[in-house]
Protein backbone atom coordinates (compact mmCIF):
# COMPACT_ATOMS: atom_id res chain seq x y z
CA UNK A 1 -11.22 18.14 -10.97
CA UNK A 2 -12.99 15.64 -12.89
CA UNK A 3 -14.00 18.43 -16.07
CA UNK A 4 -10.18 18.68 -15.71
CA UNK A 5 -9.95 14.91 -16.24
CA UNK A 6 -12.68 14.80 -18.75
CA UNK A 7 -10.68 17.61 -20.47
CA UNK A 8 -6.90 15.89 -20.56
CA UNK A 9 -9.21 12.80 -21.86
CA UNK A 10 -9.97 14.93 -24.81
CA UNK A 11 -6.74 16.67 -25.53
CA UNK A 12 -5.49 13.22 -25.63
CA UNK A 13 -7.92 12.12 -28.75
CA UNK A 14 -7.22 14.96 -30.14
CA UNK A 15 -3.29 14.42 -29.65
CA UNK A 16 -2.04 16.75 -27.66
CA UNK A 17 -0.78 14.60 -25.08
CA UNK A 18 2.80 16.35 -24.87
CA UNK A 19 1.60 19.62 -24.74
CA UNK A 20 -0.81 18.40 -21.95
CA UNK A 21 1.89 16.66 -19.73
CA UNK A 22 4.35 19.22 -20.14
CA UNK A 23 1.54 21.90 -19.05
CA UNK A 24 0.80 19.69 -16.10
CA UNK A 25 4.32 19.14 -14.94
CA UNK A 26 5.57 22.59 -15.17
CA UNK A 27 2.61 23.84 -12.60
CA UNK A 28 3.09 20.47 -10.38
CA UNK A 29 7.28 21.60 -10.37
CA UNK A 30 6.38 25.09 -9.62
CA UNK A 31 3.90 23.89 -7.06
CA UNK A 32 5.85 22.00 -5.05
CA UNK A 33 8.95 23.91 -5.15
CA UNK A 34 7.01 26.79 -3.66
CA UNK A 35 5.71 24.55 -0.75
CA UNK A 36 8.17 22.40 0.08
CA UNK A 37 11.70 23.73 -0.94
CA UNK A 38 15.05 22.66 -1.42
CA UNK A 39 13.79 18.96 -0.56
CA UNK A 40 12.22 18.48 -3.35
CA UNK A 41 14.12 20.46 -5.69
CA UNK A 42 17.06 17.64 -5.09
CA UNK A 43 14.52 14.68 -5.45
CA UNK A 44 13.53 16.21 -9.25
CA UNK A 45 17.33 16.34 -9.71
CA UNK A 46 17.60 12.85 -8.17
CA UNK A 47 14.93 11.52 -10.79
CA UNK A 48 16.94 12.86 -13.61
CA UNK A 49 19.94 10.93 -12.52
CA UNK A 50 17.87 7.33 -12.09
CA UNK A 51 15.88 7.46 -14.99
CA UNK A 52 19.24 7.60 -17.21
CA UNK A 53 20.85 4.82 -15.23
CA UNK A 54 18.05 2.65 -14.00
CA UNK A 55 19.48 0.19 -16.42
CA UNK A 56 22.12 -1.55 -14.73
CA UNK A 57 21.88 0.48 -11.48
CA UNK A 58 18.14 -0.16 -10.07
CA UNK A 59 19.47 -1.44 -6.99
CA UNK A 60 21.78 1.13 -6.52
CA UNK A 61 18.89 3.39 -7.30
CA UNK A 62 17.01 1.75 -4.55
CA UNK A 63 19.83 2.72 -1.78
CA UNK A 64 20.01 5.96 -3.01
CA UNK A 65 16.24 6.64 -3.24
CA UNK A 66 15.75 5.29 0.53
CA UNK A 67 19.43 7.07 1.74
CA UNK A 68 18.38 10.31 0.53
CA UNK A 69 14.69 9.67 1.99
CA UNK A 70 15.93 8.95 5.46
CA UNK A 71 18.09 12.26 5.10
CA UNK A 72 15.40 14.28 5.02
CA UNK A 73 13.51 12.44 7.37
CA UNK A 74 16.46 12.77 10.16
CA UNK A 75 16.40 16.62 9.15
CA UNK A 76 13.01 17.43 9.76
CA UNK A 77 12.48 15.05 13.02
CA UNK A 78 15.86 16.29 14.56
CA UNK A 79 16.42 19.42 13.24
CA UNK A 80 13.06 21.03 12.67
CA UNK A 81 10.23 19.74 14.60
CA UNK A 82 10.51 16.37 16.65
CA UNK A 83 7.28 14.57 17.84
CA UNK A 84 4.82 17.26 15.22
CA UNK A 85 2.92 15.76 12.69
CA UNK A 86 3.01 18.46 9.96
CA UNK A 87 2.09 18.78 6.50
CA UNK A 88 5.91 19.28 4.84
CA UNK A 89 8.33 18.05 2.28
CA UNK A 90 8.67 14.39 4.03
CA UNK A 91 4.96 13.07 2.79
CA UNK A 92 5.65 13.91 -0.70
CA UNK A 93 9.18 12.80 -0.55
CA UNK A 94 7.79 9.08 0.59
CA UNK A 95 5.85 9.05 -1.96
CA UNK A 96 8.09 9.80 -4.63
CA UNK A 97 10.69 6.97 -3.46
CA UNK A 98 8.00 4.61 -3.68
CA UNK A 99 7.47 5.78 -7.15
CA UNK A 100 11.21 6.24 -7.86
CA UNK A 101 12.31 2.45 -6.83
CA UNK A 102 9.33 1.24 -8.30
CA UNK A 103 9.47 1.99 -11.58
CA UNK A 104 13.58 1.40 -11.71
CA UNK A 105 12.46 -2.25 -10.94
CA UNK A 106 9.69 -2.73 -13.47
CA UNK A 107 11.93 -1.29 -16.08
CA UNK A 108 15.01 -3.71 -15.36
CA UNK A 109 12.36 -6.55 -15.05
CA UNK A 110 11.12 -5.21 -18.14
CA UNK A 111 14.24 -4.87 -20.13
CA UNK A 112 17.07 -6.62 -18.43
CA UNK A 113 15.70 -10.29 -17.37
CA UNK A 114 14.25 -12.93 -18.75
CA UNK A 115 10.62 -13.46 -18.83
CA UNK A 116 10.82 -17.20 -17.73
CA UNK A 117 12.61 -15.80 -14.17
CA UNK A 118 9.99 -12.90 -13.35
CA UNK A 119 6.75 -14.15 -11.19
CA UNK A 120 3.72 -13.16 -12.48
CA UNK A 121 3.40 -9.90 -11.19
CA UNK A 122 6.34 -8.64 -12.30
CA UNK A 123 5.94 -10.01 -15.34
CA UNK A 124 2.56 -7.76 -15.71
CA UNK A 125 4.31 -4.97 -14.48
CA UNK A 126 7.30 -4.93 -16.45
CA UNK A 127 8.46 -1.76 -18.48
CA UNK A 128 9.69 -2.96 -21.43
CA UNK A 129 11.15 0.62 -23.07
CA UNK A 130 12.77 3.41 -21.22
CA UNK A 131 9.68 5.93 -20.71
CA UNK A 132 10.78 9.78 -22.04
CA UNK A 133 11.61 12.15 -19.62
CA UNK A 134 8.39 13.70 -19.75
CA UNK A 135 6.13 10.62 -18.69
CA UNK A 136 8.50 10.01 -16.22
CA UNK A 137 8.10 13.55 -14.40
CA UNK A 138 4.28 13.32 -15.45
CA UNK A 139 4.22 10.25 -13.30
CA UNK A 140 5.97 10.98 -10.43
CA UNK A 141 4.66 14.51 -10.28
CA UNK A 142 1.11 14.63 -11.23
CA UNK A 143 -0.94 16.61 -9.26
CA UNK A 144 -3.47 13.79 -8.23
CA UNK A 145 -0.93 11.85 -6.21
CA UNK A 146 1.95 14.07 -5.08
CA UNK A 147 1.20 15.10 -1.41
CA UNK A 148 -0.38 11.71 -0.17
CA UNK A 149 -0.46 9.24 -2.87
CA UNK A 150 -2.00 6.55 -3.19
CA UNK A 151 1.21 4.97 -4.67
CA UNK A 152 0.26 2.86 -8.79
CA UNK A 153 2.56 1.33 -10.59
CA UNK A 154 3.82 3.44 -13.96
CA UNK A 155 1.34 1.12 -16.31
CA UNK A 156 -1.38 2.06 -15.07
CA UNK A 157 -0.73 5.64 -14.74
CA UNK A 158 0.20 5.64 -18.62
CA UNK A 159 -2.98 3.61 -19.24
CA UNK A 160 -4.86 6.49 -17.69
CA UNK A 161 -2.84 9.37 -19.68
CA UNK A 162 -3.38 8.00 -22.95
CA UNK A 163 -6.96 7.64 -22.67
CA UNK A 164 -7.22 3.67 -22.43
CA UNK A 165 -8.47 3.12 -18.75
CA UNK A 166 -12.16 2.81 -19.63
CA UNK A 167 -11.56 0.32 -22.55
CA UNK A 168 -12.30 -3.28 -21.20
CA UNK A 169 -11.06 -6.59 -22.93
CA UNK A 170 -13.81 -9.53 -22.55
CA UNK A 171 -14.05 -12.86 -23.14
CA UNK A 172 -16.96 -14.49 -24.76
CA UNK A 173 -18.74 -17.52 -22.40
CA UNK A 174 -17.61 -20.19 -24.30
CA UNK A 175 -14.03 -19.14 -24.60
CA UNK A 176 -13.14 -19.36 -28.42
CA UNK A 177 -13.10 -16.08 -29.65
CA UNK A 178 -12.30 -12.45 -27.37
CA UNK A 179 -14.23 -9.58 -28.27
CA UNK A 180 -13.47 -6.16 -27.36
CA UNK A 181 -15.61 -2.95 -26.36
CA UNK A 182 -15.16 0.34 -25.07
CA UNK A 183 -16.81 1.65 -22.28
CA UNK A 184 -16.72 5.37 -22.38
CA UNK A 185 -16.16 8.02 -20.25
CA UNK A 186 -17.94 5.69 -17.19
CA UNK A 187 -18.99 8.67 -14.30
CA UNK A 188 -16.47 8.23 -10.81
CA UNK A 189 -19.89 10.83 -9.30
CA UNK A 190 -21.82 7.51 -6.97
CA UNK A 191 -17.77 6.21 -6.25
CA UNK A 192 -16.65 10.15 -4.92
CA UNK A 193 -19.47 10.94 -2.94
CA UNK A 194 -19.40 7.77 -1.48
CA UNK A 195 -15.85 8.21 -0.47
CA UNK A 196 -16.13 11.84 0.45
CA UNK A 197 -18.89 10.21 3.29
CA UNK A 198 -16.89 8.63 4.32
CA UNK A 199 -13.85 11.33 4.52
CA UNK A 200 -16.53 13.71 6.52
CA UNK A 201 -17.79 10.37 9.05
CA UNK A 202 -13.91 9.80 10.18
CA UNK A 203 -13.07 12.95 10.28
CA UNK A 204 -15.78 13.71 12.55
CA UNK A 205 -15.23 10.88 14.66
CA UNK A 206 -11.58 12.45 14.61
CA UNK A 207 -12.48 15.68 15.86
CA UNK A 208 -14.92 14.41 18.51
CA UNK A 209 -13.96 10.97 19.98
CA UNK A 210 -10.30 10.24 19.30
CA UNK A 211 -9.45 13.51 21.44
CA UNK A 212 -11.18 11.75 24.61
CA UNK A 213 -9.05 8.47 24.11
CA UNK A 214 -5.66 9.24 24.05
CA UNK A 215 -3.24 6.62 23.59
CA UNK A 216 -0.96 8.24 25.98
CA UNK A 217 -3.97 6.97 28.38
CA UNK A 218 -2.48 3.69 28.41
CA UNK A 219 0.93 4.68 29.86
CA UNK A 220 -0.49 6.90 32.90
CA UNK A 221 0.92 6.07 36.36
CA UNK A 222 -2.62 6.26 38.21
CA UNK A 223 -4.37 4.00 35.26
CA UNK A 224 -1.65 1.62 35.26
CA UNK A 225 -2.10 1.06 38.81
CA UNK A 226 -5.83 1.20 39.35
CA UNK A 227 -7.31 -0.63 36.74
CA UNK A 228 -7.47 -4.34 35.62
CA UNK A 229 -6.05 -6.10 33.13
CA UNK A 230 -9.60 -6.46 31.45
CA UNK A 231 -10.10 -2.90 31.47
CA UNK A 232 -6.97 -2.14 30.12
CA UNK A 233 -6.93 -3.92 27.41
CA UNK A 234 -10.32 -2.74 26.29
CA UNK A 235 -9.48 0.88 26.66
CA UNK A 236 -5.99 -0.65 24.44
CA UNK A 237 -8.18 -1.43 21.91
CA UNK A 238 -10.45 1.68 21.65
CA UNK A 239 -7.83 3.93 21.95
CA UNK A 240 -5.89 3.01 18.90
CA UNK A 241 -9.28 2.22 17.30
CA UNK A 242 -9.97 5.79 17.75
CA UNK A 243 -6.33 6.89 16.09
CA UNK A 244 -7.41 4.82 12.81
CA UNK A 245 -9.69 7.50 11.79
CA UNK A 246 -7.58 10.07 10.76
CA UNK A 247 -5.67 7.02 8.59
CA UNK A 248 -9.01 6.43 7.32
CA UNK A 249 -9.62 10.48 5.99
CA UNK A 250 -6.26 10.53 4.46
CA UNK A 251 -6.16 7.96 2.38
CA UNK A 252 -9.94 7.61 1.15
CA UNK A 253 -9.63 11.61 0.04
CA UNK A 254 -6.46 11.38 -1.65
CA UNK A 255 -8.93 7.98 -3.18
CA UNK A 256 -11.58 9.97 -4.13
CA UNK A 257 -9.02 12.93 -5.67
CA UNK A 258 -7.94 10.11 -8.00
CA UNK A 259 -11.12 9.45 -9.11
CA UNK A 260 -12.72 12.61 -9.13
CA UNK A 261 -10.02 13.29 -12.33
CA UNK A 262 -10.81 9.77 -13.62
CA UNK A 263 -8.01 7.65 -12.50
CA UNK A 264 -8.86 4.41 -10.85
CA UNK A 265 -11.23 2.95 -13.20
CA UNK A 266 -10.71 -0.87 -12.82
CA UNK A 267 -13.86 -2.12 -15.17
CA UNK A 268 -17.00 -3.76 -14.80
CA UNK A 269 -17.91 -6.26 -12.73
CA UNK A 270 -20.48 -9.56 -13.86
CA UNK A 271 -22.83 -7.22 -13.30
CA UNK A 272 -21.79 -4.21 -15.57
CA UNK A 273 -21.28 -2.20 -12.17
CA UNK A 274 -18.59 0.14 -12.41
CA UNK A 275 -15.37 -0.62 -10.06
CA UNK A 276 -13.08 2.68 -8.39
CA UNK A 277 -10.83 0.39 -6.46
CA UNK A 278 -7.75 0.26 -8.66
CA UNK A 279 -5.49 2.12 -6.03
CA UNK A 280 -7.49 2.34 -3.21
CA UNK A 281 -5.21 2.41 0.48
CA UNK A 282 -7.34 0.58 2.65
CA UNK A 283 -10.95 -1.36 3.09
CA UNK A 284 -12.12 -0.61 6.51
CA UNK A 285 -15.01 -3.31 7.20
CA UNK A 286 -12.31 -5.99 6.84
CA UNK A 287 -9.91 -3.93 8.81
CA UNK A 288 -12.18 -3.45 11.79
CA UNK A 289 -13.45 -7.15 11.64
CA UNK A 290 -9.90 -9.11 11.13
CA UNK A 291 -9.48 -12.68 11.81
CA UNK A 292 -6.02 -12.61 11.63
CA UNK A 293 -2.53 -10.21 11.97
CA UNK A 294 -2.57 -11.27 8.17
CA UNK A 295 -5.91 -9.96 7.12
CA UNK A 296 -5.63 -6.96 8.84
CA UNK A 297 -2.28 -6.07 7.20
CA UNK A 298 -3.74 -7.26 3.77
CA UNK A 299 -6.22 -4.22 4.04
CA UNK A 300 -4.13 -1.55 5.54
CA UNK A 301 -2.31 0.66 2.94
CA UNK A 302 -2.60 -1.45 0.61
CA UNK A 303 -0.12 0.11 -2.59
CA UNK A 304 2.50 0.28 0.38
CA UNK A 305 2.24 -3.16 1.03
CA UNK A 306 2.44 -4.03 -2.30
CA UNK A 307 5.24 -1.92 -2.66
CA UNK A 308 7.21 -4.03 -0.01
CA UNK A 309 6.30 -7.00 -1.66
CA UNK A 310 7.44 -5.68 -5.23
CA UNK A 311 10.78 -4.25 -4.01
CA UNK A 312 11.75 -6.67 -0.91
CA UNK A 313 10.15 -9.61 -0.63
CA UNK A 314 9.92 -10.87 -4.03
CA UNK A 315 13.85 -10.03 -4.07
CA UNK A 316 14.75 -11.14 -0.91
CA UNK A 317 17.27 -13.91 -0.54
CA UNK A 318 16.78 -14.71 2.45
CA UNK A 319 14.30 -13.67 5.86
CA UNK A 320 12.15 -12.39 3.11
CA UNK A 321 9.56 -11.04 6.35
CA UNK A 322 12.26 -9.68 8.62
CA UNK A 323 14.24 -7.65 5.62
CA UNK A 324 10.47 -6.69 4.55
CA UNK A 325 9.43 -5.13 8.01
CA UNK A 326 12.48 -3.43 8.34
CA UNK A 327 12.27 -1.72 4.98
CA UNK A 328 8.56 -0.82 5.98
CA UNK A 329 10.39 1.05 9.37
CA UNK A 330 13.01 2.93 7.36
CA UNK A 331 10.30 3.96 4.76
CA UNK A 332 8.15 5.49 7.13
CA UNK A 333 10.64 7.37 9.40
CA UNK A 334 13.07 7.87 11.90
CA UNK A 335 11.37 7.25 15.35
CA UNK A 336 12.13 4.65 17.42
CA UNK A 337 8.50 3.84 17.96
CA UNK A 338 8.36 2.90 14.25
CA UNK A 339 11.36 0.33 14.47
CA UNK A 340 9.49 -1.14 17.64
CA UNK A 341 6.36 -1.50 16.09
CA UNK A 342 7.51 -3.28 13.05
CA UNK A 343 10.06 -5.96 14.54
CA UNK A 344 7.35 -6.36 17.19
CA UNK A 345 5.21 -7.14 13.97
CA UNK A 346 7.63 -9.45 12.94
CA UNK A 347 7.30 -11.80 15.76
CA UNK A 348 3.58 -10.87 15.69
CA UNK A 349 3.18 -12.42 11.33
CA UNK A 350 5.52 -15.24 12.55
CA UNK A 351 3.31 -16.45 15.86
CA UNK A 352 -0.15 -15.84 13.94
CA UNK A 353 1.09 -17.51 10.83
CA UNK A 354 2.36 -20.88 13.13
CA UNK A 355 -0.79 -21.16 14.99
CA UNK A 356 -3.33 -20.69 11.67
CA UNK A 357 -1.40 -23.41 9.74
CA UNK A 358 -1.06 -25.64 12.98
CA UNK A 359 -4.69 -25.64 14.66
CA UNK A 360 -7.19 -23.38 12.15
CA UNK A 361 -8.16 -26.55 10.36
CA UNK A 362 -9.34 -28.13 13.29
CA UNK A 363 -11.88 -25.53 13.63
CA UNK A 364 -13.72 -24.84 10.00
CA UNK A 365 -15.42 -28.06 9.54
CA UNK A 366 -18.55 -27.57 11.91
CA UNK A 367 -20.13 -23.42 11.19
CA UNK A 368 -20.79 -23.21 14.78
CA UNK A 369 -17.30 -24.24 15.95
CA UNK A 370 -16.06 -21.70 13.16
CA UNK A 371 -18.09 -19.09 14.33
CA UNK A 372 -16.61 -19.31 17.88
CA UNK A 373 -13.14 -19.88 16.31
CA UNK A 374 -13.56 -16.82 14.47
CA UNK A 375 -15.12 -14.61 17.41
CA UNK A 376 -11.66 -16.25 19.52
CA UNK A 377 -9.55 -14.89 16.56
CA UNK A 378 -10.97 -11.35 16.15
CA UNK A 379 -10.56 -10.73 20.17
CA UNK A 380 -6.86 -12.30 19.87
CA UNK A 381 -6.24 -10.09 16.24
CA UNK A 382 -7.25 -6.79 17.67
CA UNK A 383 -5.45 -6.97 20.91
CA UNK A 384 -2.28 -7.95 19.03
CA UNK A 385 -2.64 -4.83 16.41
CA UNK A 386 -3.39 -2.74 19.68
CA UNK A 387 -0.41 -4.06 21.51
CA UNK A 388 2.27 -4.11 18.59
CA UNK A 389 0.98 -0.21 17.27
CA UNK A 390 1.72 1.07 20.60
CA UNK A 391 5.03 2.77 20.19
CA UNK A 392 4.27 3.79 15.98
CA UNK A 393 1.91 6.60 17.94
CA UNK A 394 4.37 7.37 21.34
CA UNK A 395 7.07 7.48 18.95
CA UNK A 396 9.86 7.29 21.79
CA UNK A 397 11.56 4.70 23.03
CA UNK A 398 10.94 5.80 27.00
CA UNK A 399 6.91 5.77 26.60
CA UNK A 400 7.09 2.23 24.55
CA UNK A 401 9.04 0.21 26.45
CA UNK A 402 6.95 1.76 29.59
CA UNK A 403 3.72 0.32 28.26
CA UNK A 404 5.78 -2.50 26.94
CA UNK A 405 7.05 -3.16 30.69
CA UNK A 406 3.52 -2.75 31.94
CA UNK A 407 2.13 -5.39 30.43
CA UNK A 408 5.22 -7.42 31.00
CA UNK A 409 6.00 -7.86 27.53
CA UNK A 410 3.61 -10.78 27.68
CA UNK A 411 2.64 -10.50 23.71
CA UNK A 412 6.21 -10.77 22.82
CA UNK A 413 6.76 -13.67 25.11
CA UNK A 414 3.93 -15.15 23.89
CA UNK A 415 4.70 -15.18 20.39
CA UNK A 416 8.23 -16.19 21.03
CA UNK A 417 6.88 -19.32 22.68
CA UNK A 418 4.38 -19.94 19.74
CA UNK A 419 7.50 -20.22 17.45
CA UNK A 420 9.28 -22.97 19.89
CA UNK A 421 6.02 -24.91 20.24
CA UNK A 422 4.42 -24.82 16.51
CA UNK A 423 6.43 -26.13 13.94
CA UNK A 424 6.77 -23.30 11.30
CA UNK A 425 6.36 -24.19 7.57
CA UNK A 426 8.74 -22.60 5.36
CA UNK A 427 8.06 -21.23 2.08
CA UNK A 428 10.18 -21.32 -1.59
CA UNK A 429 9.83 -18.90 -3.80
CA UNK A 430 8.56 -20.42 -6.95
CA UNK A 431 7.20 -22.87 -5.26
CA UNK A 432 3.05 -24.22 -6.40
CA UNK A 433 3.20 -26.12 -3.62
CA UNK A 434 3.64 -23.34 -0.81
CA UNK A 435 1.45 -21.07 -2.31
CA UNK A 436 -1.26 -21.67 0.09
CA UNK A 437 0.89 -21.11 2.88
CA UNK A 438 3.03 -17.85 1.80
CA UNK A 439 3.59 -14.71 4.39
CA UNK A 440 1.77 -11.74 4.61
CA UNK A 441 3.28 -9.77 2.07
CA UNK A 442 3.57 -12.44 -0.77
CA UNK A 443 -0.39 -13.08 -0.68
CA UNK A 444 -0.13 -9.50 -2.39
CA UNK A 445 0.20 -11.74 -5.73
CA UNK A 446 -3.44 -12.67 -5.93
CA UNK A 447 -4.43 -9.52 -4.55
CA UNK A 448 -2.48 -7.24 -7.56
CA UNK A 449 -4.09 -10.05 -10.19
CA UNK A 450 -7.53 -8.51 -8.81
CA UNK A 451 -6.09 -5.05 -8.56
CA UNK A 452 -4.42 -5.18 -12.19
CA UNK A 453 -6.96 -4.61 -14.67
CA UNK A 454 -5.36 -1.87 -16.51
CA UNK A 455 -1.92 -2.83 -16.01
CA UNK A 456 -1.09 -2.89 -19.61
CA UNK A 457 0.24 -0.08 -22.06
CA UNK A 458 1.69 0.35 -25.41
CA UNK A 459 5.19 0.10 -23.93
CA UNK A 460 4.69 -3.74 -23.88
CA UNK A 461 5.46 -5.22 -26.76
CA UNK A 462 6.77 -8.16 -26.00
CA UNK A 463 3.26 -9.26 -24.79
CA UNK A 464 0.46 -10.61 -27.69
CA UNK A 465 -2.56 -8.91 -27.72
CA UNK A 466 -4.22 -12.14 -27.21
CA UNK A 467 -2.42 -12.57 -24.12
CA UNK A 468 -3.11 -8.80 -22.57
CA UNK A 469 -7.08 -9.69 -23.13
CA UNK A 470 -6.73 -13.18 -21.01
CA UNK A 471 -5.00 -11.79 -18.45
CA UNK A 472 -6.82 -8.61 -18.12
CA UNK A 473 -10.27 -11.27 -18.20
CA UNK A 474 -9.21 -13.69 -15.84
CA UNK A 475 -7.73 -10.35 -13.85
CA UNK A 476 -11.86 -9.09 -13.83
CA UNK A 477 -13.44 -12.72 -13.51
CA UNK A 478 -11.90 -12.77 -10.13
């Protein structure tokens, strides 16, 4: 795979581009029409539609995207196979509407709004010309990305195609003048192999240990009645601990396929250290060690969640959290378990976010105190993940609101009582002032500024050069 990316690289210089993405998106068509059907057939006839009307219609194409998505996804649960986690058209077709909805957005951001109303994300994510059939297919179909992602936004795809990933803009120290060099053809080898580690640890620890903690555990009769509360809330904790793994393989393979062609290249560090992180899904040391229902979200599929931000909660006029949690259940499927799990999250981002901006600061001054605080928090954190993930792996309603019932819904209670006690600040988008204090999903904004780097292509040309090379450096400083 990466000789195939170090040969498209080429082709490119030597300006065969179209011939190259045509190639590719004829055998990625063919591909997936021979392994997943009629499902997909319609979505390639569904992105012919948007990308000649995403100009006045990208809400529209937003409904429509996430309609026809939950189609399918009632088809295959009700219809086909209910309760089976199996490799078919509904991965891919997630994917895609991510893809889909956002690229209609950055191109009406792009082309039909001011640039003194977008934020500054959307403002470095903006299309600013219709892309060509071709590099619209190219992007939504490439091979790399089309059974399990990760999800990047269409600049940096296009930044990859055309060959300008591994150029870096750079200030000089003092500021007065930018200079520019070119990196080339940086090796992905040390990133892969490192991710492909880690790809063979969890799936191992899949194969071995998550069979002998079943979540179901929690919900039998005889352990419900014999053990203590203690007890079962530690084996709460290891059991979904244990279901993470598989999460883990997923996502840092489909990381390291990325690579492996060439895509993900986010520069240098201070160091001159190569960086693979552009589109990685997850970081697992600050997943397993959260301080807070924020954090952990913050590091959990992390292009989904800024997906959510880009499409729902930067848009949102009002309950910007609720509408965004409720997108994140329709997105991911029909199940009851999912639409439990997320307004349970809701309540869960609400309570976590009153209590850090109400008491944390009472805690940070001494490192001692912190270090207790912290030790306090991480307990609390993972035993609210535990509890609120519950029904996303039952799935049913009858299983969820048994363990729900066991524990006497005393989380949800909880956090309902958090929200009467602690006074909640509110944010305002646009806001400097709130910035400090904004939900889960809008802290994405620094996060993408870090993420960014190559967020630029010649389809901008509203921006200055100038400008591209201060963002992209203050993008890479951080």
């Amino acid at each position: 795979i990466q000789s195939a990316g170090r040969i498209a690289y080429w082709a490119y210089k030597h300006e065969i581009k179209t011939f190259l993405l045509a190639c590719t998106v004829l055998l990625d068509i063919n591909k997936c029409l021979e392994d997943f059907g009629w499902c997909i057939d319609i979505s390639i006839l569904k992105m012919f539609i948007i990308i000649f009307f995403s100009h006045f219609l990208s809400r529209y194409c937003f409904v429509f995207a996430l309609g026809y998505l939950t189609v399918c996804q009632i088809t295959r649960v009700y219809i086909f196979d209910y309760g089976q986690y199996s490799a078919d058209f509904s991965g891919p077709m997630m994917i895609i509407t991510q893809k889909i909805t956002s690229l209609a957005f950055e191109i009406h951001d792009g082309m039909f709004r001011k640039n003194e109303d977008l934020t500054p994300s959307q403002r470095c994510l903006a299309v600013r010309r219709m892309p060509s059939l071709l590099e619209y297919l190219s992007y939504n179909c490439n091979f790399m990305g089309i059974l399990a992602g990760p999800l990047c936004s269409y600049k940096d795809y296009i930044t990859f195609i055309e060959g300008r990933s591994y150029q870096l803009q750079q200030s000089e120290a003092n500021g007065k003048e930018d200079t520019k060099y070119e990196q080339t053809d940086p090796s992905p080898n040390i990133a892969v192999a490192q991710k492909l580690l880690i790809c063979g640890l969890s799936l191992l620890f899949h194969m071995t240990i998550t069979k002998t903690l079943p979540v179901e555990y929690n919900i039998d009769d005889n352990f419900r009645a014999t053990a203590s509360w203690p007890v079962r809330f530690f084996y709460l904790y290891v059991s979904l601990m244990a279901a993470r793994p598989k999460y883990y393989f997923a996502w840092t393979l489909a990381d390291a396929i990325n690579n492996a062609a060439g895509f993900g290249f986010r520069g240098y560090d201070k160091n001159g250290v190569t960086r693979w992180d552009l589109i990685s899904n997850l970081r697992i040391q600050q997943i397993e060690f959260s301080t807070s229902f924020k954090m952990f979200l913050d590091n959990w599929n992390i292009q989904t969640a800024l997906w959510l931000k880009r499409v729902c909660y930067e848009r949102a006029t009002f309950s910007p959290t609720i509408q965004t949690f409720i997108l994140s259940a329709i997105w991911h499927g029909v199940y009851p378990g999912y639409y439990l799990t997320f307004l349970t999250g809701v309540l869960m981002t609400l309570a976590a976010r009153a209590i850090r901006n109400n008491i944390r600061h009472y805690f940070i001054e001494s490192p001692a105190v912190k270090l207790c605080y912290d030790i306090v928090t991480w307990m609390t954190t993972q035993a609210a993940i535990s509890y609120t993930v519950v029904p996303f792996v039952l799935l049913s309603v009858k299983p969820s609101f048994t363990f729900y019932s066991s524990c006497y819904f005393c989380l949800h209670i909880a956090s309902i009582l958090v929200l009467l006690v602690f006074p909640l600040k509110r944010t305002q988008k646009g806001s400097k002032k709130n910035e400090s204090v904004q939900p889960v999903w809008s802290r994405k904004l620094e996060e993408e500024r870090l993420l960014q780097k190559n967020n630029y292509s010649t389809t901008n040309n509203r921006f200055s050069q100038k400008e591209e090379i201060t963002c992209r450096y203050q993008a890479l400083k951080q």
